[in-house]
PDB file of N, CA and C in Angstrom:
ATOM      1  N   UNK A   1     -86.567 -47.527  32.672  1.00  0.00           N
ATOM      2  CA  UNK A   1     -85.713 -48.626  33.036  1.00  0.00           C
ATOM      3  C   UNK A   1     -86.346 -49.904  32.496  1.00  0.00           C
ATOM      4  N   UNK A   2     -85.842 -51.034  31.982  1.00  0.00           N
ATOM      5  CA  UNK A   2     -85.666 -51.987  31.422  1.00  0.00           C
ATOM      6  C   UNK A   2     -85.569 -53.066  31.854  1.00  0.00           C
ATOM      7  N   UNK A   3     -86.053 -54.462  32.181  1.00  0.00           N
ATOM      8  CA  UNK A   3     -84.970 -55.556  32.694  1.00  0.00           C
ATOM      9  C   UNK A   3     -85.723 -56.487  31.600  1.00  0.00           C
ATOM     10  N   UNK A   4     -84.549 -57.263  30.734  1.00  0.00           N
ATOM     11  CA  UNK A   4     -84.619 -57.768  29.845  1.00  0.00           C
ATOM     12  C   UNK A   4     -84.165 -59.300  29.845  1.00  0.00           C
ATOM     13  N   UNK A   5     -84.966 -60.087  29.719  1.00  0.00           N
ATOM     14  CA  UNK A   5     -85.245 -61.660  29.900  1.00  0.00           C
ATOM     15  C   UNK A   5     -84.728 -62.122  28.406  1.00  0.00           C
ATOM     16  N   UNK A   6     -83.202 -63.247  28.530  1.00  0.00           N
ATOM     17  CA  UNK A   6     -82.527 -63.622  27.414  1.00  0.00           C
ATOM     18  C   UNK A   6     -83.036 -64.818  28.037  1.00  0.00           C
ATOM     19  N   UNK A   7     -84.044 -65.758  27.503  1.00  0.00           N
ATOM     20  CA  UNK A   7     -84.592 -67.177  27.591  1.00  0.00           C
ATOM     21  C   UNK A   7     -83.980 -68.428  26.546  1.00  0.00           C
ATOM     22  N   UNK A   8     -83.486 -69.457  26.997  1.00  0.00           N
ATOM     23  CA  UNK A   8     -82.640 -70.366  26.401  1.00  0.00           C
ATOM     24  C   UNK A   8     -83.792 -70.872  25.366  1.00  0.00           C
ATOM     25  N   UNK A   9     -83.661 -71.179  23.704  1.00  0.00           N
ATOM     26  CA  UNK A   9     -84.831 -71.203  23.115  1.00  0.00           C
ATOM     27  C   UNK A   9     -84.094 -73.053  23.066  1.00  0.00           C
ATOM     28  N   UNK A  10     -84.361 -73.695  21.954  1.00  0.00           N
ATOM     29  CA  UNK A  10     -84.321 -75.340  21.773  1.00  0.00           C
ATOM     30  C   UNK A  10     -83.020 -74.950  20.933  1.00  0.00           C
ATOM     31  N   UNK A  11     -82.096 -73.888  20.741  1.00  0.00           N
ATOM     32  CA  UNK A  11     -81.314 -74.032  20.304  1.00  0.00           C
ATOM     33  C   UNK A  11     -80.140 -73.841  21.083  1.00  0.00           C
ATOM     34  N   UNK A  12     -80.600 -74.134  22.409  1.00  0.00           N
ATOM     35  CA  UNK A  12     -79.235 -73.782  23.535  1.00  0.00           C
ATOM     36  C   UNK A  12     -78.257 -73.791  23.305  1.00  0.00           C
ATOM     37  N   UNK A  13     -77.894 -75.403  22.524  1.00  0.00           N
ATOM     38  CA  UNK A  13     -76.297 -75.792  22.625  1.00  0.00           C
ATOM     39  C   UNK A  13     -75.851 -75.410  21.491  1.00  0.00           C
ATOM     40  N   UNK A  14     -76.494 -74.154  21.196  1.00  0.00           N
ATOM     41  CA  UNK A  14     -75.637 -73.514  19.604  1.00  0.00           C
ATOM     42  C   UNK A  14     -74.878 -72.461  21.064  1.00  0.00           C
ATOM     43  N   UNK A  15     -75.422 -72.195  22.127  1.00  0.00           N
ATOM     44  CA  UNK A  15     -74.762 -71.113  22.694  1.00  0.00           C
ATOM     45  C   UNK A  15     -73.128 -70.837  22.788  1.00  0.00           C
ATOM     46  N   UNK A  16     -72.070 -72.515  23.355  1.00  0.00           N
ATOM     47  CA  UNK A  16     -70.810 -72.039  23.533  1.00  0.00           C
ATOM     48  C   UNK A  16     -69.899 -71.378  21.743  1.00  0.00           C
ATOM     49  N   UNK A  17     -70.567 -71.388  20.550  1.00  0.00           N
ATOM     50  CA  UNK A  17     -70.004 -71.288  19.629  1.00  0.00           C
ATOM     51  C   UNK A  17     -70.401 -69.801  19.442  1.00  0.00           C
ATOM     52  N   UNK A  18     -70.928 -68.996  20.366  1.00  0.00           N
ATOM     53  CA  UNK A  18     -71.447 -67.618  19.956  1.00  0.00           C
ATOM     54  C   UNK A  18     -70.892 -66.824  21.320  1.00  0.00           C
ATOM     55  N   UNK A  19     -70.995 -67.351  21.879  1.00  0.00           N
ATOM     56  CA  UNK A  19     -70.198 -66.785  23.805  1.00  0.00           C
ATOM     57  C   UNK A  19     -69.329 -65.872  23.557  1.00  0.00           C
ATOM     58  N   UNK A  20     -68.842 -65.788  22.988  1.00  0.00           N
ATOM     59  CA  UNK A  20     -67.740 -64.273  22.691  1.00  0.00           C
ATOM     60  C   UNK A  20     -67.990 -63.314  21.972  1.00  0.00           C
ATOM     61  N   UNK A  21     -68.683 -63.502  21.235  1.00  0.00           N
ATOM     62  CA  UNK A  21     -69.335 -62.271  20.417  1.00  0.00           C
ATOM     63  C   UNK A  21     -70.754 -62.205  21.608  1.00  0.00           C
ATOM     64  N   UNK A  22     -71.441 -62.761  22.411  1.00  0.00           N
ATOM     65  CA  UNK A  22     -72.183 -62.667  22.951  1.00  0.00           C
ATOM     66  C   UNK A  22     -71.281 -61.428  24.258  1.00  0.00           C
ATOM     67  N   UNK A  23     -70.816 -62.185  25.112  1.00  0.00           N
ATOM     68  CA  UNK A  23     -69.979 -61.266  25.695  1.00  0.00           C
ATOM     69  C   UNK A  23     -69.382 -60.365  25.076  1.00  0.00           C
ATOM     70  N   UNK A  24     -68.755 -59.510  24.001  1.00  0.00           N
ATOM     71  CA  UNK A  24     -68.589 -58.921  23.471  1.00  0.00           C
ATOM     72  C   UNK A  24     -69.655 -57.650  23.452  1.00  0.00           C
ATOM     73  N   UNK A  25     -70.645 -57.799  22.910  1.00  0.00           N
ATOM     74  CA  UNK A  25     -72.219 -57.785  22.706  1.00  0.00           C
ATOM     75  C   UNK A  25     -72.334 -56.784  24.334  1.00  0.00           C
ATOM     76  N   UNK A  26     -72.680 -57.226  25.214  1.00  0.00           N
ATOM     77  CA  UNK A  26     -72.796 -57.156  26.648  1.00  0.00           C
ATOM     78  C   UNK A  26     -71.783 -56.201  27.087  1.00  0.00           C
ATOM     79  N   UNK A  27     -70.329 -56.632  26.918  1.00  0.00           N
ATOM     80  CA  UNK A  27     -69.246 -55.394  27.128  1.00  0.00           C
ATOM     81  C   UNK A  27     -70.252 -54.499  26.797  1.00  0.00           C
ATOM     82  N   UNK A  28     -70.335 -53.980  25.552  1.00  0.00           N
ATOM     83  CA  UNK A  28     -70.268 -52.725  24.465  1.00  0.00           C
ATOM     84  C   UNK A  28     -72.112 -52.407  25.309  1.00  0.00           C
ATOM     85  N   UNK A  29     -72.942 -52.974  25.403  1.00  0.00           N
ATOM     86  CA  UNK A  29     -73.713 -52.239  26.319  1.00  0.00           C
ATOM     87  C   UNK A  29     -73.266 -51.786  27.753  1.00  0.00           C
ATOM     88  N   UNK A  30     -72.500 -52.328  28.479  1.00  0.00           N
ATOM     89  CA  UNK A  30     -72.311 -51.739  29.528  1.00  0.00           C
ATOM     90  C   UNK A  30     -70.988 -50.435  29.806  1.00  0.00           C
ATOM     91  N   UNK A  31     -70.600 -50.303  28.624  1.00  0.00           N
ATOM     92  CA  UNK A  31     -69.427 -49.784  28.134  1.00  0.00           C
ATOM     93  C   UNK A  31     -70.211 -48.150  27.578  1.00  0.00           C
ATOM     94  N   UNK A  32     -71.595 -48.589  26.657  1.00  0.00           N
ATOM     95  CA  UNK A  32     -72.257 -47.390  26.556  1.00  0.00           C
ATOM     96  C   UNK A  32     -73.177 -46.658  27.324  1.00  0.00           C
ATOM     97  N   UNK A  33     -73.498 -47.620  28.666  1.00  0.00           N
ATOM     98  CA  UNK A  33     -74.312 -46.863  29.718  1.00  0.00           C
ATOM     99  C   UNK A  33     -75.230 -47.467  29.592  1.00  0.00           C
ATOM    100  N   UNK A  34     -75.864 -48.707  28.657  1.00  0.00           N
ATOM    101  CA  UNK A  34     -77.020 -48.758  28.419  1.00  0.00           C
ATOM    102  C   UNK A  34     -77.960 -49.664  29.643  1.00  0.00           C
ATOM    103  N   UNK A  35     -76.649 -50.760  29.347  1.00  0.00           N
ATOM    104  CA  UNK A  35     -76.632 -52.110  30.461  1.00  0.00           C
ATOM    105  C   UNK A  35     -76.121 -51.476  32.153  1.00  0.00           C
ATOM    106  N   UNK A  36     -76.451 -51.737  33.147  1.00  0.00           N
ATOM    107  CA  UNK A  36     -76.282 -51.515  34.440  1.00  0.00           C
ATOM    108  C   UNK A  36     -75.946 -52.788  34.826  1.00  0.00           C
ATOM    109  N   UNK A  37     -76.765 -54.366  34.616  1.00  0.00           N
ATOM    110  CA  UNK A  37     -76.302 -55.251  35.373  1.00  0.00           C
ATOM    111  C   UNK A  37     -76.763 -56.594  34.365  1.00  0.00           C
ATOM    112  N   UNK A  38     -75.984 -57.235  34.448  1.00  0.00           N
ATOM    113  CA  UNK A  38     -76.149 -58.479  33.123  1.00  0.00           C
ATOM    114  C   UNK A  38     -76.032 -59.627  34.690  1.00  0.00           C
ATOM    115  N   UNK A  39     -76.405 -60.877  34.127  1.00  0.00           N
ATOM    116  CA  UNK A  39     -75.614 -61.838  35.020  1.00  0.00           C
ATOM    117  C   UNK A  39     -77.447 -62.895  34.001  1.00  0.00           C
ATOM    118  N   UNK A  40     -76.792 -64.382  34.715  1.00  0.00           N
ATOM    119  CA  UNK A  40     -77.289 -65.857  34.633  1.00  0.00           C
ATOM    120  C   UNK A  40     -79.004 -65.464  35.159  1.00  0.00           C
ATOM    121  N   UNK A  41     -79.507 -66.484  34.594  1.00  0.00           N
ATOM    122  CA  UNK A  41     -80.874 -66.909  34.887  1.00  0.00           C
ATOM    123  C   UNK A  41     -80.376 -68.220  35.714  1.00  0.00           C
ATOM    124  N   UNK A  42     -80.582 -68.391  36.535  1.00  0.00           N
ATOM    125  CA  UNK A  42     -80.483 -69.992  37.176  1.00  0.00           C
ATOM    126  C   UNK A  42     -81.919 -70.589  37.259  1.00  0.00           C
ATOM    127  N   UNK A  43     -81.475 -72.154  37.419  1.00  0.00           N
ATOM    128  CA  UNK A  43     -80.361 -72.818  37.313  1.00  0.00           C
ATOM    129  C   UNK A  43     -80.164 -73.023  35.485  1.00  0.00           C
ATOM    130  N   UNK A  44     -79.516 -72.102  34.779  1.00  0.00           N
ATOM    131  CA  UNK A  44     -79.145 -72.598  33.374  1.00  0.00           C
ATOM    132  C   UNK A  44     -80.418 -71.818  32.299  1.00  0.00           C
ATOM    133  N   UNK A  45     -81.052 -70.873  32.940  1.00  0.00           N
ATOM    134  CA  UNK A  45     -82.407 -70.905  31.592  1.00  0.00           C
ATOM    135  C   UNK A  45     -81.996 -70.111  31.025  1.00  0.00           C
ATOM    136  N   UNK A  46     -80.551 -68.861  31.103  1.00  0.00           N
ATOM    137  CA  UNK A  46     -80.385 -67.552  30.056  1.00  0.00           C
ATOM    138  C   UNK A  46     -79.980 -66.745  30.898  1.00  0.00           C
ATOM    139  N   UNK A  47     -80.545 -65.390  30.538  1.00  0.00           N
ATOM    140  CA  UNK A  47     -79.817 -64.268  31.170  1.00  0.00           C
ATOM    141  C   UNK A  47     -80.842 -63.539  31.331  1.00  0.00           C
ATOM    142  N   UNK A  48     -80.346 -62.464  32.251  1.00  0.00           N
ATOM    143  CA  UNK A  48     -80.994 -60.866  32.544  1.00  0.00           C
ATOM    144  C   UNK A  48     -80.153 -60.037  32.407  1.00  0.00           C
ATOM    145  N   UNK A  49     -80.759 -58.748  32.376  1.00  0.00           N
ATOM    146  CA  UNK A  49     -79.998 -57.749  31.739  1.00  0.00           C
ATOM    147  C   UNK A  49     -80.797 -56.681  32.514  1.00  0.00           C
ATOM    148  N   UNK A  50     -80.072 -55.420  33.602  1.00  0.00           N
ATOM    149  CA  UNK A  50     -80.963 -54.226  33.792  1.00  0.00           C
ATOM    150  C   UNK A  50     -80.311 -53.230  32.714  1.00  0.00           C
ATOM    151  N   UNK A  51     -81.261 -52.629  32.508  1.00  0.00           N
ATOM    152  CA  UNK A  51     -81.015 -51.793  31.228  1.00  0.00           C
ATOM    153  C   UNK A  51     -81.893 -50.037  31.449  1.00  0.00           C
ATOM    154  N   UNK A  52     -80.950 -49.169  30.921  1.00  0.00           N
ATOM    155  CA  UNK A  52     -81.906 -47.609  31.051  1.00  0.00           C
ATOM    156  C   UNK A  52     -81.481 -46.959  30.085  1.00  0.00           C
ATOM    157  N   UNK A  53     -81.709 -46.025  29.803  1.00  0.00           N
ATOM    158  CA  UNK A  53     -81.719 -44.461  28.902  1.00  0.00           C
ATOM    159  C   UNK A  53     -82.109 -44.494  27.823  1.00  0.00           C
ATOM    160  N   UNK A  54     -82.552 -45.659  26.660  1.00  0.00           N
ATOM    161  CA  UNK A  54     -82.862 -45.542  25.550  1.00  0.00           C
ATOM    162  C   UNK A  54     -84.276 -45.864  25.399  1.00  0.00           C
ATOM    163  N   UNK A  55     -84.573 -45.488  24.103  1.00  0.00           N
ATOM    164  CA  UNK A  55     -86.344 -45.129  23.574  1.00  0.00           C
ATOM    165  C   UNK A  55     -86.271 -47.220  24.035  1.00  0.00           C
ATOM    166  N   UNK A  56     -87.537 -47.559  23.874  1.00  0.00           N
ATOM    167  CA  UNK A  56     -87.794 -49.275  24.028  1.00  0.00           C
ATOM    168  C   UNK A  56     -87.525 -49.729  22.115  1.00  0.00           C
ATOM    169  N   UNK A  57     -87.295 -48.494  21.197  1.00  0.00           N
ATOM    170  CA  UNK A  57     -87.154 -48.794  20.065  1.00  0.00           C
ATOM    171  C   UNK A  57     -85.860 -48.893  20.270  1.00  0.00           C
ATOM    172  N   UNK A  58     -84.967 -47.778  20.284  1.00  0.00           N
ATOM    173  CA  UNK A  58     -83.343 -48.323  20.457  1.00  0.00           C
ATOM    174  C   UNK A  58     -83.452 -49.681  21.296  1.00  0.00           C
ATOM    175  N   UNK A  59     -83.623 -49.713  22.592  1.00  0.00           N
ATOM    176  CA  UNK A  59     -83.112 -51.134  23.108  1.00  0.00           C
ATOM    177  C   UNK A  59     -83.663 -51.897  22.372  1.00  0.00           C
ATOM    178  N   UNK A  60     -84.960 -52.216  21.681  1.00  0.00           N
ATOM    179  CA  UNK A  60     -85.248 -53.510  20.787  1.00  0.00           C
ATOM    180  C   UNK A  60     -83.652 -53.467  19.342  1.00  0.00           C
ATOM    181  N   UNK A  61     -83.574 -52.104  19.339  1.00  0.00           N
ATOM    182  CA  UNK A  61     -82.605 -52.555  17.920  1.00  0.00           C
ATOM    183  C   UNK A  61     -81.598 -53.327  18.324  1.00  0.00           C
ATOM    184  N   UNK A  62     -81.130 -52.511  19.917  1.00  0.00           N
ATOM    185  CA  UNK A  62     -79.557 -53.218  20.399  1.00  0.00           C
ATOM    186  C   UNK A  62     -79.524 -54.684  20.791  1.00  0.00           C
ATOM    187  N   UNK A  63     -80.929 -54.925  21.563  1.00  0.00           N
ATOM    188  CA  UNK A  63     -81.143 -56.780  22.002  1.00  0.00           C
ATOM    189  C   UNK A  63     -80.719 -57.712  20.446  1.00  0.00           C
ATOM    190  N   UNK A  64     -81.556 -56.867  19.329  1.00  0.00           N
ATOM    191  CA  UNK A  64     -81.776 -57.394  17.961  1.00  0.00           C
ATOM    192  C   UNK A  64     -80.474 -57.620  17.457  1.00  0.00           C
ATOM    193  N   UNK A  65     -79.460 -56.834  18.093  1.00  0.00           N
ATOM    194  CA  UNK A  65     -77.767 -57.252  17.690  1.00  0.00           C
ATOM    195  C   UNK A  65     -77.037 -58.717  18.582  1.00  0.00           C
ATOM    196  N   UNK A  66     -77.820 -58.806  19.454  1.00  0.00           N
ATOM    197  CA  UNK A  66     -76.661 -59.610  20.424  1.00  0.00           C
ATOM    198  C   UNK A  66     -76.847 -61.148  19.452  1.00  0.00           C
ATOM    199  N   UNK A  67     -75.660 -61.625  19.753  1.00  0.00           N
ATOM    200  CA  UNK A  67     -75.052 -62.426  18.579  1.00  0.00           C
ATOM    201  C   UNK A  67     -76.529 -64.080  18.997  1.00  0.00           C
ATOM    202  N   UNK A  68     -76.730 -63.633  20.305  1.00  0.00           N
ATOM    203  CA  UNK A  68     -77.831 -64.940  20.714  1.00  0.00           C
ATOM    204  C   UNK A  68     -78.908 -64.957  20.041  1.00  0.00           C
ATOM    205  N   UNK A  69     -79.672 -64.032  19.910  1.00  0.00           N
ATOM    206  CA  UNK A  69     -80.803 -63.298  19.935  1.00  0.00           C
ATOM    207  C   UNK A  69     -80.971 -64.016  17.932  1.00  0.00           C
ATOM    208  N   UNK A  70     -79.483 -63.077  17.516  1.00  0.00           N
ATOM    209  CA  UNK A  70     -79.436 -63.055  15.925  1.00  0.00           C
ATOM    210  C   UNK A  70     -79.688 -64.792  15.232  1.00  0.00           C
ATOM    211  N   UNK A  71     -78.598 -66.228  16.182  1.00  0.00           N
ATOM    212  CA  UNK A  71     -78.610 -67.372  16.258  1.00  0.00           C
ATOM    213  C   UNK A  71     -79.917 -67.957  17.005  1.00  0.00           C
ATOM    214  N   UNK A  72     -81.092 -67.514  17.009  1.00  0.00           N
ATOM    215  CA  UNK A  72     -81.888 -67.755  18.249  1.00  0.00           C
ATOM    216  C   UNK A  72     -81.739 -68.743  18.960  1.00  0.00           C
ATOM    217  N   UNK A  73     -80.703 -68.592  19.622  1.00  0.00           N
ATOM    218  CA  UNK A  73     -80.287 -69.438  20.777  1.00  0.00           C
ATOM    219  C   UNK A  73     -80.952 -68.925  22.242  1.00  0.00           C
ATOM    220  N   UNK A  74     -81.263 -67.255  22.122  1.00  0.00           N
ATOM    221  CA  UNK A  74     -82.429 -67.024  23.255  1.00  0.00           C
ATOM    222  C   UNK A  74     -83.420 -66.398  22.467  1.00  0.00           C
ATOM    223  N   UNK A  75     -84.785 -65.999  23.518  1.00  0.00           N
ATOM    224  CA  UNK A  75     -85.842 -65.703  23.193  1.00  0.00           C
ATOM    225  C   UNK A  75     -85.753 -64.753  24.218  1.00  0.00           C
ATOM    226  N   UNK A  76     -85.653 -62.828  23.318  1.00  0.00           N
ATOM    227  CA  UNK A  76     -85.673 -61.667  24.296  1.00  0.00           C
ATOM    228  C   UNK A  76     -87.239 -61.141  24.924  1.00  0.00           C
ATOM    229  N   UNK A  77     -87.029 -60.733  25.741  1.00  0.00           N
ATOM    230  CA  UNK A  77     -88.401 -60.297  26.693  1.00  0.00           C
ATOM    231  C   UNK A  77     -87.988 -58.729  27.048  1.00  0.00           C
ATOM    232  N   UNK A  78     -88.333 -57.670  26.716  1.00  0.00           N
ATOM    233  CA  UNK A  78     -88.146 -56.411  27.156  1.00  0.00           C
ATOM    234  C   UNK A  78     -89.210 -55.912  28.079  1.00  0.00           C
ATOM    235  N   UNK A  79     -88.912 -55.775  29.632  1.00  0.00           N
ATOM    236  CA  UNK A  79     -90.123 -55.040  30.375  1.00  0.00           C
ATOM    237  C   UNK A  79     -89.739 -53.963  31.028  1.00  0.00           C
ATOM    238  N   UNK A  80     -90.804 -53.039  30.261  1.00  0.00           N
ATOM    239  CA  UNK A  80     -90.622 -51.738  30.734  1.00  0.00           C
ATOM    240  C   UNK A  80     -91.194 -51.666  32.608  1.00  0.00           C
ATOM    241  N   UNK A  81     -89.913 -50.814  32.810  1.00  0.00           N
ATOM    242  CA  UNK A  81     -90.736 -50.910  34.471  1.00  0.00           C
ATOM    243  C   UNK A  81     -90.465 -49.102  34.580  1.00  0.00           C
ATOM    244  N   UNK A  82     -91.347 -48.762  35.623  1.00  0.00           N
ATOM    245  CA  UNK A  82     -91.065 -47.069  35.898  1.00  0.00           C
ATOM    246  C   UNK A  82     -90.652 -47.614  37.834  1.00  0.00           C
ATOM    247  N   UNK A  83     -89.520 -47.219  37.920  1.00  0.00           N
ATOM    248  CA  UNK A  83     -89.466 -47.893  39.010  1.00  0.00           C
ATOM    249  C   UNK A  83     -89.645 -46.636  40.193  1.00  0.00           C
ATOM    250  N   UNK A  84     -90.422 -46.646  41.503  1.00  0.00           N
ATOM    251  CA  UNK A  84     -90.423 -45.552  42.359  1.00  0.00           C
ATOM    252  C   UNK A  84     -90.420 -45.534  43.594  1.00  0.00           C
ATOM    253  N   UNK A  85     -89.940 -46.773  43.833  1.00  0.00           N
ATOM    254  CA  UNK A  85     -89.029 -46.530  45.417  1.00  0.00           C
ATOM    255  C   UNK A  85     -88.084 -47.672  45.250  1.00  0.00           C
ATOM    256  N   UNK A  86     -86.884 -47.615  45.675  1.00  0.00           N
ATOM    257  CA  UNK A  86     -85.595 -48.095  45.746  1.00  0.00           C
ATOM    258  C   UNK A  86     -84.992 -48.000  47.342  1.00  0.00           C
ATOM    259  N   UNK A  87     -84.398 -48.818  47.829  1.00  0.00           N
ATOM    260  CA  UNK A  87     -83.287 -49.171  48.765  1.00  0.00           C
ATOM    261  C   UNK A  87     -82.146 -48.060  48.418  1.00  0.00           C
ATOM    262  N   UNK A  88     -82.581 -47.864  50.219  1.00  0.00           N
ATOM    263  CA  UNK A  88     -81.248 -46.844  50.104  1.00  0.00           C
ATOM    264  C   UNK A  88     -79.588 -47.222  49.209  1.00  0.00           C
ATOM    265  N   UNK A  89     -79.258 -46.246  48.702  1.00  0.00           N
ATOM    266  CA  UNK A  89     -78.241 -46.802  47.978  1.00  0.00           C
ATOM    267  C   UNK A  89     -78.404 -46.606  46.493  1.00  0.00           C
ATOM    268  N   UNK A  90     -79.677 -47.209  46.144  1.00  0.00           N
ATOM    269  CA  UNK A  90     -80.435 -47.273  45.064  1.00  0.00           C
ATOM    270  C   UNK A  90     -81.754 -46.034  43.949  1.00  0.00           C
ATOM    271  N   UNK A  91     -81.235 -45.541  45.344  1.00  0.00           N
ATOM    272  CA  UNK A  91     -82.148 -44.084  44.658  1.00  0.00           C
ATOM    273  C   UNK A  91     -82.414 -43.618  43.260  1.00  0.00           C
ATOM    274  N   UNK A  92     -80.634 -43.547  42.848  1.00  0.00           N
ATOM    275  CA  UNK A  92     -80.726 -42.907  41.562  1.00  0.00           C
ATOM    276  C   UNK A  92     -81.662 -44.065  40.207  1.00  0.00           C
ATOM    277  N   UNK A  93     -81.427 -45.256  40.748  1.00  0.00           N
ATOM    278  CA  UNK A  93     -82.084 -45.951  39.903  1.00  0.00           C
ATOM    279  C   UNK A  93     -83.851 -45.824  39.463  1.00  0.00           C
ATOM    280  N   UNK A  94     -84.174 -45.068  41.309  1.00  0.00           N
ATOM    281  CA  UNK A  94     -85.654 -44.702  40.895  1.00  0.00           C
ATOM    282  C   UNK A  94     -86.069 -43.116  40.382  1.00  0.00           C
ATOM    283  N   UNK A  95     -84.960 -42.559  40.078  1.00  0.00           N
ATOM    284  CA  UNK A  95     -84.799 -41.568  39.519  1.00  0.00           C
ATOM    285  C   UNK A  95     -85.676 -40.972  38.146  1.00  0.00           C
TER     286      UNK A  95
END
């Protein structure tokens, strides 16, 4: 499992001209299983991303697509976590 830090770089305000292919981007991971939970960094610094099933080489290729990443408008952080106890509910995640 994965949780992946999208950090606003000095090129922030290139962000609203990429936002749809960015979201786009995000669909198509959570669409392939890869992504589990995307959402905001507050207040304003970027995004997170929980992420599972692929080698840390696939997810570096797929981060390496998102349209932000490509404009470096963020700066990606991939941390591997082995996660082993979870909240009920949450089990399968420590799976």
């Amino acid at each position: 499992m994965y949780i992946v830090l999208l950090r606003f770089s000095a090129n922030k305000s290139q962000a609203p001209a990429h936002m749809a292919g960015h979201r786009e981007w995000l669909q198509k991971g959570i669409a392939d299983g890869v992504f589990l939970l995307a959402g905001s960094i507050r207040p304003g610094l970027g995004g997170a991303i929980l992420a599972a099933g692929p080698s840390p080489e696939a997810l570096q290729a797929r981060i390496d697509q998102d349209p932000f990443v490509v404009h470096d408008i963020v700066k990606a952080e991939i941390i591997d976590v082995d996660p082993n106890h979870a909240a009920e509910g949450l089990a399968l995640l420590a799976a």
